[in-house]
N, C-alpha and C. Protein backbone atom coordinates (compact mmCIF):
# COMPACT_ATOMS: atom_id res chain seq x y z
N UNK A 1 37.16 18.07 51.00
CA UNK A 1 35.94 18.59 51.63
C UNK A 1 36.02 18.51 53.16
N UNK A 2 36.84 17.20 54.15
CA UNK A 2 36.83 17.54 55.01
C UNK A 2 37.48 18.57 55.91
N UNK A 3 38.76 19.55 55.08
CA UNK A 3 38.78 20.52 55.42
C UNK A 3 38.13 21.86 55.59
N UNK A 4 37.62 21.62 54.63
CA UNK A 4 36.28 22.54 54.78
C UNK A 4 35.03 22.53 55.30
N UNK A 5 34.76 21.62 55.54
CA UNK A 5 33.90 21.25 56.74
C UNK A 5 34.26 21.82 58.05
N UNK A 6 35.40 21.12 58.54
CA UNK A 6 36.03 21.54 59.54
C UNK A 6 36.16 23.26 59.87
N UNK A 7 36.26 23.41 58.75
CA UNK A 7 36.46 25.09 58.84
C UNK A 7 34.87 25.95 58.78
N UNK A 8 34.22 25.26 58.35
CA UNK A 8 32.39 25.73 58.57
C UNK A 8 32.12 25.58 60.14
N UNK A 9 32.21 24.56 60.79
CA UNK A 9 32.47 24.06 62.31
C UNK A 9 32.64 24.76 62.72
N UNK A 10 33.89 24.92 62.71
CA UNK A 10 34.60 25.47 63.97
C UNK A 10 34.37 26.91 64.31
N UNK A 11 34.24 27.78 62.97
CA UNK A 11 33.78 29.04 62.63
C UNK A 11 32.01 29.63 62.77
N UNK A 12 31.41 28.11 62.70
CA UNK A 12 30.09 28.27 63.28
C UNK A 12 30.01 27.98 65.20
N UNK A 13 30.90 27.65 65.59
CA UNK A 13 30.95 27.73 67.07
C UNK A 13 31.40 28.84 67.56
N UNK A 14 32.13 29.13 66.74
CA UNK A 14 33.17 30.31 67.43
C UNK A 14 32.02 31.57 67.28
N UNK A 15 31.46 32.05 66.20
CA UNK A 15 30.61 32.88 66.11
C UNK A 15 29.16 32.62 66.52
N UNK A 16 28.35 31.55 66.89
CA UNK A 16 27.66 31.17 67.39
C UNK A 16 27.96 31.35 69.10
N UNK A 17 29.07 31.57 70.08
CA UNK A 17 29.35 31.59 71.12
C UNK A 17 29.72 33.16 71.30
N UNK A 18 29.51 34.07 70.14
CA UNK A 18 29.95 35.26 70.47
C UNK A 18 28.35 35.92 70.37
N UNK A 19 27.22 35.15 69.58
CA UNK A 19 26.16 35.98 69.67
C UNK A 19 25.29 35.46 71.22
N UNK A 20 25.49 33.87 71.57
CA UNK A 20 24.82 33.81 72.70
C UNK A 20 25.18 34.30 73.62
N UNK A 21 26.72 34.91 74.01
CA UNK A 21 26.99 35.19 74.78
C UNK A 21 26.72 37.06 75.28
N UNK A 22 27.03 37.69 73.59
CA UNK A 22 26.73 38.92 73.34
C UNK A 22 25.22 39.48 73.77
N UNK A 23 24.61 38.94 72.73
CA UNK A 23 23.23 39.31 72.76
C UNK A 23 22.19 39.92 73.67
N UNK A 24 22.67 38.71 75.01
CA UNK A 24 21.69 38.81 75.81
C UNK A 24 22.36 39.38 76.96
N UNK A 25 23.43 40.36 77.08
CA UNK A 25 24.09 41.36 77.51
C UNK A 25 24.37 40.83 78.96
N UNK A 26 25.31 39.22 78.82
CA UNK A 26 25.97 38.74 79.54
C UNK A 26 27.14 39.91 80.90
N UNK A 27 27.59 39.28 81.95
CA UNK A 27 28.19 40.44 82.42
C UNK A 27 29.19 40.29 81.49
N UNK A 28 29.85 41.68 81.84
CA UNK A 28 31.00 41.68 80.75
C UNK A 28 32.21 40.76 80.57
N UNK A 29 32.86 40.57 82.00
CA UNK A 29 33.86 39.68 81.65
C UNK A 29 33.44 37.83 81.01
N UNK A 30 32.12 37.68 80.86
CA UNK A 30 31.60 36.47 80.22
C UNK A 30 31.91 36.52 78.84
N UNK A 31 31.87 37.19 77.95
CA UNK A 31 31.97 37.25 76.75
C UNK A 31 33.11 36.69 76.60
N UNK A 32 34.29 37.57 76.74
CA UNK A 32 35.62 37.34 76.28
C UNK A 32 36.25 36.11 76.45
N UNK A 33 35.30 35.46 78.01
CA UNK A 33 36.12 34.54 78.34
C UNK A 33 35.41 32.78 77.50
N UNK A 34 33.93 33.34 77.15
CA UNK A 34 33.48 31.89 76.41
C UNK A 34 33.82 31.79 75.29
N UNK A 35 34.38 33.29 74.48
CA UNK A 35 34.73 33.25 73.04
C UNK A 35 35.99 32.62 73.27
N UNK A 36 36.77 33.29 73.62
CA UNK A 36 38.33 32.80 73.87
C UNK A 36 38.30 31.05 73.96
N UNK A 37 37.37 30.84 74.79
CA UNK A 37 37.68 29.00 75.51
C UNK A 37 36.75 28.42 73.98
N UNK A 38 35.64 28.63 73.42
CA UNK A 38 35.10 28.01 71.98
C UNK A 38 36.41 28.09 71.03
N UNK A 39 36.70 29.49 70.77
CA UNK A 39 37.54 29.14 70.14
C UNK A 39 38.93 28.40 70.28
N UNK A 40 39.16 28.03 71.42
CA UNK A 40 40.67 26.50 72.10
C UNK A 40 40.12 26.07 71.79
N UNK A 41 38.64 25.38 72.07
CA UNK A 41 38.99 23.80 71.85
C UNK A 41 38.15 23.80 70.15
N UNK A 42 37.75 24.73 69.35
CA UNK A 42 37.44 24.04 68.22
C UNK A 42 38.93 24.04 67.29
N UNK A 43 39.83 24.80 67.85
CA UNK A 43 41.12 24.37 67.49
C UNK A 43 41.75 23.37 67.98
N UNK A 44 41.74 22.64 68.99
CA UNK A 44 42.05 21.52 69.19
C UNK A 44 41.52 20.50 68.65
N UNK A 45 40.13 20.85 68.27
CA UNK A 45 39.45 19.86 67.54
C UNK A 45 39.82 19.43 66.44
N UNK A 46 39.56 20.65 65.20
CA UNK A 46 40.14 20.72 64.11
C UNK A 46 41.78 21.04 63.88
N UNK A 47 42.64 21.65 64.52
CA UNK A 47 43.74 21.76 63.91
C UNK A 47 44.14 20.63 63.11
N UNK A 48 43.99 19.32 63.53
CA UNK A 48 44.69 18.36 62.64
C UNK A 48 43.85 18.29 61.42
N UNK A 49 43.06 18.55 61.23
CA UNK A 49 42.28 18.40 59.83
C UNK A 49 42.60 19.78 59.08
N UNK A 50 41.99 20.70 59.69
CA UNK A 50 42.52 21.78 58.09
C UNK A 50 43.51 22.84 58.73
N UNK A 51 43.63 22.88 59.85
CA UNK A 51 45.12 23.96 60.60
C UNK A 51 43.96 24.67 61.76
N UNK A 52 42.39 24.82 61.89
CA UNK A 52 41.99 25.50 62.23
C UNK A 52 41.88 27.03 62.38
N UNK A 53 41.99 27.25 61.06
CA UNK A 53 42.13 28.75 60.75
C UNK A 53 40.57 29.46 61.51
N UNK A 54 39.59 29.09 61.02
CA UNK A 54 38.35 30.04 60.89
C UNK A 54 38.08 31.22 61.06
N UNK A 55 38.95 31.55 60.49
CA UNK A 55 39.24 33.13 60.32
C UNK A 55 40.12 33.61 58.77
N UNK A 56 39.26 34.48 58.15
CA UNK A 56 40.12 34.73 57.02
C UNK A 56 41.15 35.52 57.00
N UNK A 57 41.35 36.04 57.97
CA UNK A 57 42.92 36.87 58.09
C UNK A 57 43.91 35.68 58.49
N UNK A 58 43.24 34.77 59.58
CA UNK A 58 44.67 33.55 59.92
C UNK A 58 44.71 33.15 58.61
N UNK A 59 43.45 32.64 57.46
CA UNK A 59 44.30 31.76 55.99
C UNK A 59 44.89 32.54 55.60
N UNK A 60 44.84 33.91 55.26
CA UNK A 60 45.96 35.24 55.04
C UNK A 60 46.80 35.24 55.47
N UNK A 61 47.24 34.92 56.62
CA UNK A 61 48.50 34.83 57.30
C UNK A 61 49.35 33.60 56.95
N UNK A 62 48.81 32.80 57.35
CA UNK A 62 48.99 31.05 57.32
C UNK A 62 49.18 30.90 55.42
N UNK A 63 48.52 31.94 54.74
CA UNK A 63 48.89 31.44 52.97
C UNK A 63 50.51 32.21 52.54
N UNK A 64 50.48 33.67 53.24
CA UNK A 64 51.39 34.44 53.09
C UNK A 64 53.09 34.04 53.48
N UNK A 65 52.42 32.84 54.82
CA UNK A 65 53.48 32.52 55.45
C UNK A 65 54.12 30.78 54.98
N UNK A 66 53.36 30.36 53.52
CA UNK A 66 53.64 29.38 52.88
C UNK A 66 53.08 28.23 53.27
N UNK A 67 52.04 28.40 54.45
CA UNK A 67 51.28 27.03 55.18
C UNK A 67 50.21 26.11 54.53
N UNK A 68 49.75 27.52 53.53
CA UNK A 68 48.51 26.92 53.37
C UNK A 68 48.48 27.11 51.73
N UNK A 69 48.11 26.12 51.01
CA UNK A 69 47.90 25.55 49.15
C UNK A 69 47.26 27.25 48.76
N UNK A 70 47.66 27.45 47.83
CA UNK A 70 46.53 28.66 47.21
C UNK A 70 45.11 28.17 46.64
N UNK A 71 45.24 26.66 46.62
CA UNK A 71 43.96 26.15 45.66
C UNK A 71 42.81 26.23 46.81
N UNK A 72 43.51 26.55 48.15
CA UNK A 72 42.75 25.93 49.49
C UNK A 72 42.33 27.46 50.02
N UNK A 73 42.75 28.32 49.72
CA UNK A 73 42.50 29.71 50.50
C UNK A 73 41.22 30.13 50.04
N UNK A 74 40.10 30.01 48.78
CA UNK A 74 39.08 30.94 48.67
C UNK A 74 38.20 29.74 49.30
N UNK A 75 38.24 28.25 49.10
CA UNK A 75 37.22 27.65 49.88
C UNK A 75 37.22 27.63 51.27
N UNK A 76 38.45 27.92 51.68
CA UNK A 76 38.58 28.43 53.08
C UNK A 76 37.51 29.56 53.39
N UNK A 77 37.78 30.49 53.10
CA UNK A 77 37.06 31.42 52.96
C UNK A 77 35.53 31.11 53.08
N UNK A 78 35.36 30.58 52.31
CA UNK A 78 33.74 30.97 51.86
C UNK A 78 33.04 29.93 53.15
N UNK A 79 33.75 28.97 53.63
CA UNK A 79 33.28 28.12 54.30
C UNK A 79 33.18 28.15 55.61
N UNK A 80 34.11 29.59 55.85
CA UNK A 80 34.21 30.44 57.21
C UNK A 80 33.49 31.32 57.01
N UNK A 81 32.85 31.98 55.68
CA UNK A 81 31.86 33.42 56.29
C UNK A 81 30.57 32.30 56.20
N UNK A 82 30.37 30.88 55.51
CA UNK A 82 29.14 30.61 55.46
C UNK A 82 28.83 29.91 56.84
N UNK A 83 29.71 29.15 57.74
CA UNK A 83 29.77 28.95 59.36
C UNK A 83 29.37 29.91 60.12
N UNK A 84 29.44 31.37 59.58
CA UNK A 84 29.55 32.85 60.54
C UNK A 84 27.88 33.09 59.76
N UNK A 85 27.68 33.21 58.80
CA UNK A 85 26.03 33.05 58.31
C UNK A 85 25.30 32.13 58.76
N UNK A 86 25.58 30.95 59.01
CA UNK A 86 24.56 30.35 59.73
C UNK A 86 24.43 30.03 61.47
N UNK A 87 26.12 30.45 61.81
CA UNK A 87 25.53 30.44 63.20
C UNK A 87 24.85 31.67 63.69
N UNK A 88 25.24 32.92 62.94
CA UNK A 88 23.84 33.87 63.27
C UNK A 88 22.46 33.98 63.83
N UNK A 89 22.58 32.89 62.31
CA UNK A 89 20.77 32.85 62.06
C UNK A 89 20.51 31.63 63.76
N UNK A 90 21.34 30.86 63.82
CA UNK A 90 20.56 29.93 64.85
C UNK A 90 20.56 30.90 66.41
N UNK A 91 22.24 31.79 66.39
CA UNK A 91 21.87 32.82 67.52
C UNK A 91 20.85 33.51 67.55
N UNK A 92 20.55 33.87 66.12
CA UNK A 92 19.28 34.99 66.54
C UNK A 92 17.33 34.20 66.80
N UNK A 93 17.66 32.98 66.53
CA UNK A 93 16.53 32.08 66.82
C UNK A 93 16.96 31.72 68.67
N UNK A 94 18.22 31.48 69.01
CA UNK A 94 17.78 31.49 70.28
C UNK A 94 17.67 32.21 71.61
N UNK A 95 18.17 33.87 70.71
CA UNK A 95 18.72 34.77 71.53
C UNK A 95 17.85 35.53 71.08
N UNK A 96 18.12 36.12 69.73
CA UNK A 96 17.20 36.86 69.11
C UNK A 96 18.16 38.19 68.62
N UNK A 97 17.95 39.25 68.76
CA UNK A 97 18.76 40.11 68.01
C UNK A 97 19.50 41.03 68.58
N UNK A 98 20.57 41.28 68.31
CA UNK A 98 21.52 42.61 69.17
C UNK A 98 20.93 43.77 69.12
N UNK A 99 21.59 44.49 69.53
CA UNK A 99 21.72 46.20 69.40
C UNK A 99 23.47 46.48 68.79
N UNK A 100 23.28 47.22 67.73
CA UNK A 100 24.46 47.65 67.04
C UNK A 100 25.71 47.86 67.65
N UNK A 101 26.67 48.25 68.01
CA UNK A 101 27.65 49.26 68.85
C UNK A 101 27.67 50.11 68.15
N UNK A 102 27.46 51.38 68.82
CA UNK A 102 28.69 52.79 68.28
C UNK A 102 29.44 52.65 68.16
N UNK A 103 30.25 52.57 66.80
CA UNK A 103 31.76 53.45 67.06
C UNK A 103 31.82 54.69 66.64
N UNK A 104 32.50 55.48 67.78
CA UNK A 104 32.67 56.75 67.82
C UNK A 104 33.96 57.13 67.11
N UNK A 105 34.85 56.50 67.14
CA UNK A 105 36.29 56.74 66.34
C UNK A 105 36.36 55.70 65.09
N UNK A 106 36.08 56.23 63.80
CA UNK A 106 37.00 54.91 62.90
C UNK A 106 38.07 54.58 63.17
N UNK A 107 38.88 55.70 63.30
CA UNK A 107 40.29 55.39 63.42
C UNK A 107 40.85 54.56 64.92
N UNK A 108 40.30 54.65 65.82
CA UNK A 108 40.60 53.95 66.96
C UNK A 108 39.93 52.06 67.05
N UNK A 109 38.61 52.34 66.03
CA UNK A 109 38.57 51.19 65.70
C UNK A 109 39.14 50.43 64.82
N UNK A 110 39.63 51.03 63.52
CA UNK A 110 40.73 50.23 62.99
C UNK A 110 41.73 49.94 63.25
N UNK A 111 42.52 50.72 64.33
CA UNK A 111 43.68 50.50 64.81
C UNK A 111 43.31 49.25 65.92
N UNK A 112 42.48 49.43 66.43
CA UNK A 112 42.14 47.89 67.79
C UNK A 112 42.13 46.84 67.12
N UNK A 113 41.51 46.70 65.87
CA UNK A 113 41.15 45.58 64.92
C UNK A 113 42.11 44.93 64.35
N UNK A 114 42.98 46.17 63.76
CA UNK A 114 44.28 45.63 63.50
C UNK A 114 45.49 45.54 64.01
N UNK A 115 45.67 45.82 64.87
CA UNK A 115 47.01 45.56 66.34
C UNK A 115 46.42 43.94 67.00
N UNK A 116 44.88 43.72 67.03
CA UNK A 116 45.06 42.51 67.67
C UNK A 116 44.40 41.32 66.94
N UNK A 117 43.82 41.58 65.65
CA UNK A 117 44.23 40.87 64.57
C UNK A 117 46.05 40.21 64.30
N UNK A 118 46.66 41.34 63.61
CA UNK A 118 47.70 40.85 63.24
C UNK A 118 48.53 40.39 65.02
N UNK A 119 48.06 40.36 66.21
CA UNK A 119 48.34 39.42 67.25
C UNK A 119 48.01 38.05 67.13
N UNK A 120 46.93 38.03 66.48
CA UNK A 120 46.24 36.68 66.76
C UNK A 120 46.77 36.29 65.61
N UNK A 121 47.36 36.82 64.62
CA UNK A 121 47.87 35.49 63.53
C UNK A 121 49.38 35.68 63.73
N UNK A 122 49.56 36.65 64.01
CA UNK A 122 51.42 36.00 64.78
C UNK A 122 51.64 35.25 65.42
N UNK A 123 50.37 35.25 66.39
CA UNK A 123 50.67 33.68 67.71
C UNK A 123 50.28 32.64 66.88
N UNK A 124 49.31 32.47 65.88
CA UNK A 124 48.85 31.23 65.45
C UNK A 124 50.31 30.73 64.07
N UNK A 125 50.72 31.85 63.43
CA UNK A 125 51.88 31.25 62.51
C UNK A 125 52.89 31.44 63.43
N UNK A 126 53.55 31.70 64.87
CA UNK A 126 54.67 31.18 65.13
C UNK A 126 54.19 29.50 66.35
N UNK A 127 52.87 29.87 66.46
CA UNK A 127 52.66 28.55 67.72
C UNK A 127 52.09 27.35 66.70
N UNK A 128 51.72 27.48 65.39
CA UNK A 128 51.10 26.59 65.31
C UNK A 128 51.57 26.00 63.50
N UNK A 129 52.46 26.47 63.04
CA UNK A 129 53.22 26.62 61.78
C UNK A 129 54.75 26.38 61.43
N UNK A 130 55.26 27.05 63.10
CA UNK A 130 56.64 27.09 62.60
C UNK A 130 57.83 25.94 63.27
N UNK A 131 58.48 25.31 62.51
CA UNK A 131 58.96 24.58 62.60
C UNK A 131 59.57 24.17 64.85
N UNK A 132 60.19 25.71 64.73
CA UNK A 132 60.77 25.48 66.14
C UNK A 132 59.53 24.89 67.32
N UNK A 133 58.22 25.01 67.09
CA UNK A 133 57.45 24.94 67.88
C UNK A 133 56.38 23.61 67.11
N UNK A 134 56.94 23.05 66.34
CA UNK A 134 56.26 21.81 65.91
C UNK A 134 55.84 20.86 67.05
N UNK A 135 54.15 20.20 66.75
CA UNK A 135 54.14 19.05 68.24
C UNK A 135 53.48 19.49 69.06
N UNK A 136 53.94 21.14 69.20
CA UNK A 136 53.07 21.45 70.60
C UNK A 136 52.21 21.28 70.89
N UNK A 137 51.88 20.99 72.39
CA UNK A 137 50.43 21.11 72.94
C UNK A 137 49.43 22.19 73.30
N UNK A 138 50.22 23.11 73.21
CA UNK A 138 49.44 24.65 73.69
C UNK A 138 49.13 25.81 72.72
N UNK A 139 48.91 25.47 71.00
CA UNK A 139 48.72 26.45 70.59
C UNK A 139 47.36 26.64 70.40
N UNK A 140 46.51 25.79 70.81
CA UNK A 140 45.25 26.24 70.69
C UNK A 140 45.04 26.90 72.18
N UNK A 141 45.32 26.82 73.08
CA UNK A 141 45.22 28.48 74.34
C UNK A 141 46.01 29.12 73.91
N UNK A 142 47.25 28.98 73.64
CA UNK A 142 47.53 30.36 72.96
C UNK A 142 46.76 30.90 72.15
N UNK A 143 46.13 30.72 71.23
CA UNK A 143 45.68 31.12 70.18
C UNK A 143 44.14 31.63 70.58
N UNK A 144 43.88 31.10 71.95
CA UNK A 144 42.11 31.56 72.10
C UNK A 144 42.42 32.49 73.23
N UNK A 145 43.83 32.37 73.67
CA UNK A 145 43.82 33.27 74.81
C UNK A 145 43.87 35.03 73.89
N UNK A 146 44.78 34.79 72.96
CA UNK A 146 44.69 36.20 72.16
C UNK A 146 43.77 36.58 72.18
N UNK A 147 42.61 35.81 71.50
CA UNK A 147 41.57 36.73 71.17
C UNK A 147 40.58 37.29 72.43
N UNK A 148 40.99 36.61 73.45
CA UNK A 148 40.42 36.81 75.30
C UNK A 148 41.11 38.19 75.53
N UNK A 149 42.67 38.27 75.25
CA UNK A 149 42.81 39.60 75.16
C UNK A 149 42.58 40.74 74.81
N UNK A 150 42.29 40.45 73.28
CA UNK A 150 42.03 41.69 72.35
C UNK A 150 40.37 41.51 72.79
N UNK A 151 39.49 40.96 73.00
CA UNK A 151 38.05 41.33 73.40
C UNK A 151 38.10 41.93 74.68
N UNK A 152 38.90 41.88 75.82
CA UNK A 152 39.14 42.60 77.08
C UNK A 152 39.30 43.87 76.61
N UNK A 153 40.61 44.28 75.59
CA UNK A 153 41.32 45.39 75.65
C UNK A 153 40.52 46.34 74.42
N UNK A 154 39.98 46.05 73.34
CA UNK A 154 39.30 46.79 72.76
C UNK A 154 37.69 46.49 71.99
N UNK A 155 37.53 45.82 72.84
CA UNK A 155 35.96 45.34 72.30
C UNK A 155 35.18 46.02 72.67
N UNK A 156 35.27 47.03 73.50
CA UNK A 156 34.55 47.60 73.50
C UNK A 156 34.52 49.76 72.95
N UNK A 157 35.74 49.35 72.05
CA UNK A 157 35.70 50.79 70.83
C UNK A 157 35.88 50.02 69.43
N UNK A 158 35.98 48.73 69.56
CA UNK A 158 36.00 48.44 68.05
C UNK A 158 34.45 47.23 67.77
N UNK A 159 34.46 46.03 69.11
CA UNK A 159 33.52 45.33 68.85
C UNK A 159 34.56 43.67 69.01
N UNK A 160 35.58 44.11 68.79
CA UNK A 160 36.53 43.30 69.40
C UNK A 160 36.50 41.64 68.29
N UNK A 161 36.46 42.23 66.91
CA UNK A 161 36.26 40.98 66.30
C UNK A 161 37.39 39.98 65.64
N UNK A 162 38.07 40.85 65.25
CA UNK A 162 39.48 40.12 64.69
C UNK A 162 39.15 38.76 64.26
N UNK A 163 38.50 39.38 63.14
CA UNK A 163 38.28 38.13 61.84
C UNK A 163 36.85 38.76 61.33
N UNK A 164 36.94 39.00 60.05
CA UNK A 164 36.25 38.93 58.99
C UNK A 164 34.78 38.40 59.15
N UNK A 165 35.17 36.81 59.09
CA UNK A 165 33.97 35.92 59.69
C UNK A 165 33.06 36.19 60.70
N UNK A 166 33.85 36.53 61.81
CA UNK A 166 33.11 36.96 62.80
C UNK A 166 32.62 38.30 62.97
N UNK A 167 33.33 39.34 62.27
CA UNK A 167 32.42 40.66 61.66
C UNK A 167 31.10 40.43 60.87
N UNK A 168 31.24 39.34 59.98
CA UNK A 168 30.04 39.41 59.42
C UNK A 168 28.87 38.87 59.91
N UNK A 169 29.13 37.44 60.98
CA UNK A 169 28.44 37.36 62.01
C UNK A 169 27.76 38.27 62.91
N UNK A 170 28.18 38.85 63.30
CA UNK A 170 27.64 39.84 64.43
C UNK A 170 26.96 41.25 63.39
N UNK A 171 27.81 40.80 62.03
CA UNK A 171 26.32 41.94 61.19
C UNK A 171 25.25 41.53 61.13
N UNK A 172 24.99 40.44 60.64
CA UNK A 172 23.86 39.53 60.67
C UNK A 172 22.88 39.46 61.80
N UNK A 173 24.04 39.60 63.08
CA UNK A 173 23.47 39.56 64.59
C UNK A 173 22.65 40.78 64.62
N UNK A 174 23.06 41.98 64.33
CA UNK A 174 22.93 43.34 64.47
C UNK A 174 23.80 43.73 65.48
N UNK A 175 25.30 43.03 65.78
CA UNK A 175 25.96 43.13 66.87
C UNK A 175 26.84 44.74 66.20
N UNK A 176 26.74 44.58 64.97
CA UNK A 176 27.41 45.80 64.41
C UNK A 176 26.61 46.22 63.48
N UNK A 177 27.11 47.63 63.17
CA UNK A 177 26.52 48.59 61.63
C UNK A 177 27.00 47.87 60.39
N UNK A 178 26.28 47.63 59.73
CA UNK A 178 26.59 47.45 58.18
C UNK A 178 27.74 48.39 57.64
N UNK A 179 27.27 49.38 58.03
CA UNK A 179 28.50 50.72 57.53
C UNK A 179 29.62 50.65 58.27
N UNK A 180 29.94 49.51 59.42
CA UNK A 180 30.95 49.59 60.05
C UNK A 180 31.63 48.35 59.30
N UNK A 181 31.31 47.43 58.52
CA UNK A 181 31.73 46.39 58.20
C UNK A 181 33.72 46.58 57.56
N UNK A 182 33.48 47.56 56.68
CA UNK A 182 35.11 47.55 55.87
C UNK A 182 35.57 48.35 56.92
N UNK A 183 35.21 48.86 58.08
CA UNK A 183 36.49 49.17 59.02
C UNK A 183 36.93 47.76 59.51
N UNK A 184 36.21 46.64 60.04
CA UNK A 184 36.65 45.46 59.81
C UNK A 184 37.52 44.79 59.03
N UNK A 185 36.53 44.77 57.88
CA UNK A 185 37.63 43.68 56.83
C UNK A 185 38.91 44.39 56.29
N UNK A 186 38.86 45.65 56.30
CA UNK A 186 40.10 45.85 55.82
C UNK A 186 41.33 46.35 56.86
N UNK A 187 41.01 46.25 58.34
CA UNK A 187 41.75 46.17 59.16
C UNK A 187 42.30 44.72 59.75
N UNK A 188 41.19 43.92 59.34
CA UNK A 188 41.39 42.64 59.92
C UNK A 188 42.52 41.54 58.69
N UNK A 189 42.30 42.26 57.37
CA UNK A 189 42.79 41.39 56.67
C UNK A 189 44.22 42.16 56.53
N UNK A 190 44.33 43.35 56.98
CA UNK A 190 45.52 43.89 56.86
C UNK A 190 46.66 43.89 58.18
N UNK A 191 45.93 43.27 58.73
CA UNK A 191 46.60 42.56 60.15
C UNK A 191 47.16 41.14 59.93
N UNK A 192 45.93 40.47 59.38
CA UNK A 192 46.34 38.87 58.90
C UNK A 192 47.88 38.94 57.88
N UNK A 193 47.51 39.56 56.74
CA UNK A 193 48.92 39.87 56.25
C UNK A 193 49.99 40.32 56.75
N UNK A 194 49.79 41.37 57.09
CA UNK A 194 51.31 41.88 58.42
C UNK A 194 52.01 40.78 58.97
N UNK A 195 51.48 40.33 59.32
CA UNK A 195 51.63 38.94 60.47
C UNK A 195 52.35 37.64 59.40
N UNK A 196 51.56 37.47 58.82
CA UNK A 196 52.63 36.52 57.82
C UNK A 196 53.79 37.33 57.44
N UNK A 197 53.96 38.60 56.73
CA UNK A 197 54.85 38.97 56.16
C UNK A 197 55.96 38.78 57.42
N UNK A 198 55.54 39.23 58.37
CA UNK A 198 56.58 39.41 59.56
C UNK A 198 57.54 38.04 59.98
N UNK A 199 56.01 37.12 59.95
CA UNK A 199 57.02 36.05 60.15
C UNK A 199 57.85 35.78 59.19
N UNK A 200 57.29 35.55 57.97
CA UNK A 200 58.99 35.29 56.62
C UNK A 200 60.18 36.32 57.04
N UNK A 201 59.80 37.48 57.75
CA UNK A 201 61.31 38.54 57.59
C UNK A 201 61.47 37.90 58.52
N UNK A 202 61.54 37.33 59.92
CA UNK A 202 62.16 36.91 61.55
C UNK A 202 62.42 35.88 60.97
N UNK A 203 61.84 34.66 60.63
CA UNK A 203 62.16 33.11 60.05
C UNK A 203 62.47 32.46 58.51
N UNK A 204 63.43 33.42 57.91
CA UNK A 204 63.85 33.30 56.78
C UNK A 204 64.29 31.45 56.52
N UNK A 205 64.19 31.17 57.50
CA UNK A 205 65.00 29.82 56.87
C UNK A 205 63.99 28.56 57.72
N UNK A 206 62.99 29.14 57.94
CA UNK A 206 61.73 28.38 58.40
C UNK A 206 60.68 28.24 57.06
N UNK A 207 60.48 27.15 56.16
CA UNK A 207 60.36 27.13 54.89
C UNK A 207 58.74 26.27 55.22
């Protein structure tokens, strides 16, 4: 259970720091940069307890790439969209409620979603999984700096969520369309996979 805890946490900060910051139509470069820094240090926090996934494409990645138990991947899950359900509800009690985004392109939004999705779980299974880089001290900025990137570079034609969890958060928020949701999850989880698969073909003998 205390992995899963940990993974409600960390996933309720991380999405809880994307609606206070969102909502109340912060300048722009604020967003990217408080999501990015919540999400370092609740990985520094938690990595030693459950890997700090809070994201269901990283346990996708991180399961694909042999890191993580299969008995451990659906409570993962559920304990990251229920972190992203309730930090909503407390954003929208202290912020109150978004305005949707347009997306004008599906296709430009699935492609943003999933180019920096499957980024963010390549840096997290080679910085924070693989043997050559065991110990380190820096994969939690690596890992929050990605997503600082991909919210710079397409957050604003996709919504810039790269993760599941945090799509469903910001539905809740009204940060997105309901009808935009499976351009999400199925770009985001098809990124998370990529990304594991990739690493087993480069690190065949990284077990």
């Amino acid at each position: 259970m205390n992995k899963y805890l940990t993974e409600f946490i960390g996933t309720f900060f991380l999405v809880l720091t994307v609606g206070c910051t969102v909502i109340p139509g912060s300048t722009a470069v604020i967003p990217p940069l408080a999501i990015g820094a919540a999400l370092m240090v609740m990985i520094f926090a938690g990595g030693h307890v459950s890997g700090a996934h809070y994201n269901p494409a990283v346990t996708t990645a991180v399961w694909i790439r042999g890191r993580c138990d299969s008995k451990d991947v659906v409570p993962y899950v559920v304990a990251q969209f229920a972190g992203a359900i309730a930090a909503a509800i407390f954003a929208g009690f202290l912020v109150g409620e978004g305005h949707p985004l347009e997306i004008h392109s599906i296709s430009r939004a699935w492609l943003g979603e999933f180019l920096f999705t499957f980024a963010l779980a390549y840096v997290v299974v080679n910085t924070a999984t693989a043997k050559g880089t065991s110990g380190n001290s820096f994969y939690g900025l690596a890992i929050g700096m990605t997503v600082m990137a991909g919210a710079f570079s397409v957050g604003s034609i996709s919504g810039g969520a790269f993760n599941p969890a945090v799509a469903l958060g910001a539905d809740v928020m009204k940060l997105l369309n309901v009808s935009s949701l499976w351009i999400h999850w199925t770009a985001e989880f098809a990124g998370g996979a990529l990304a594991g698969l990739v690493f087993n073909w480069i690190n065949p003998n990284d077990p």
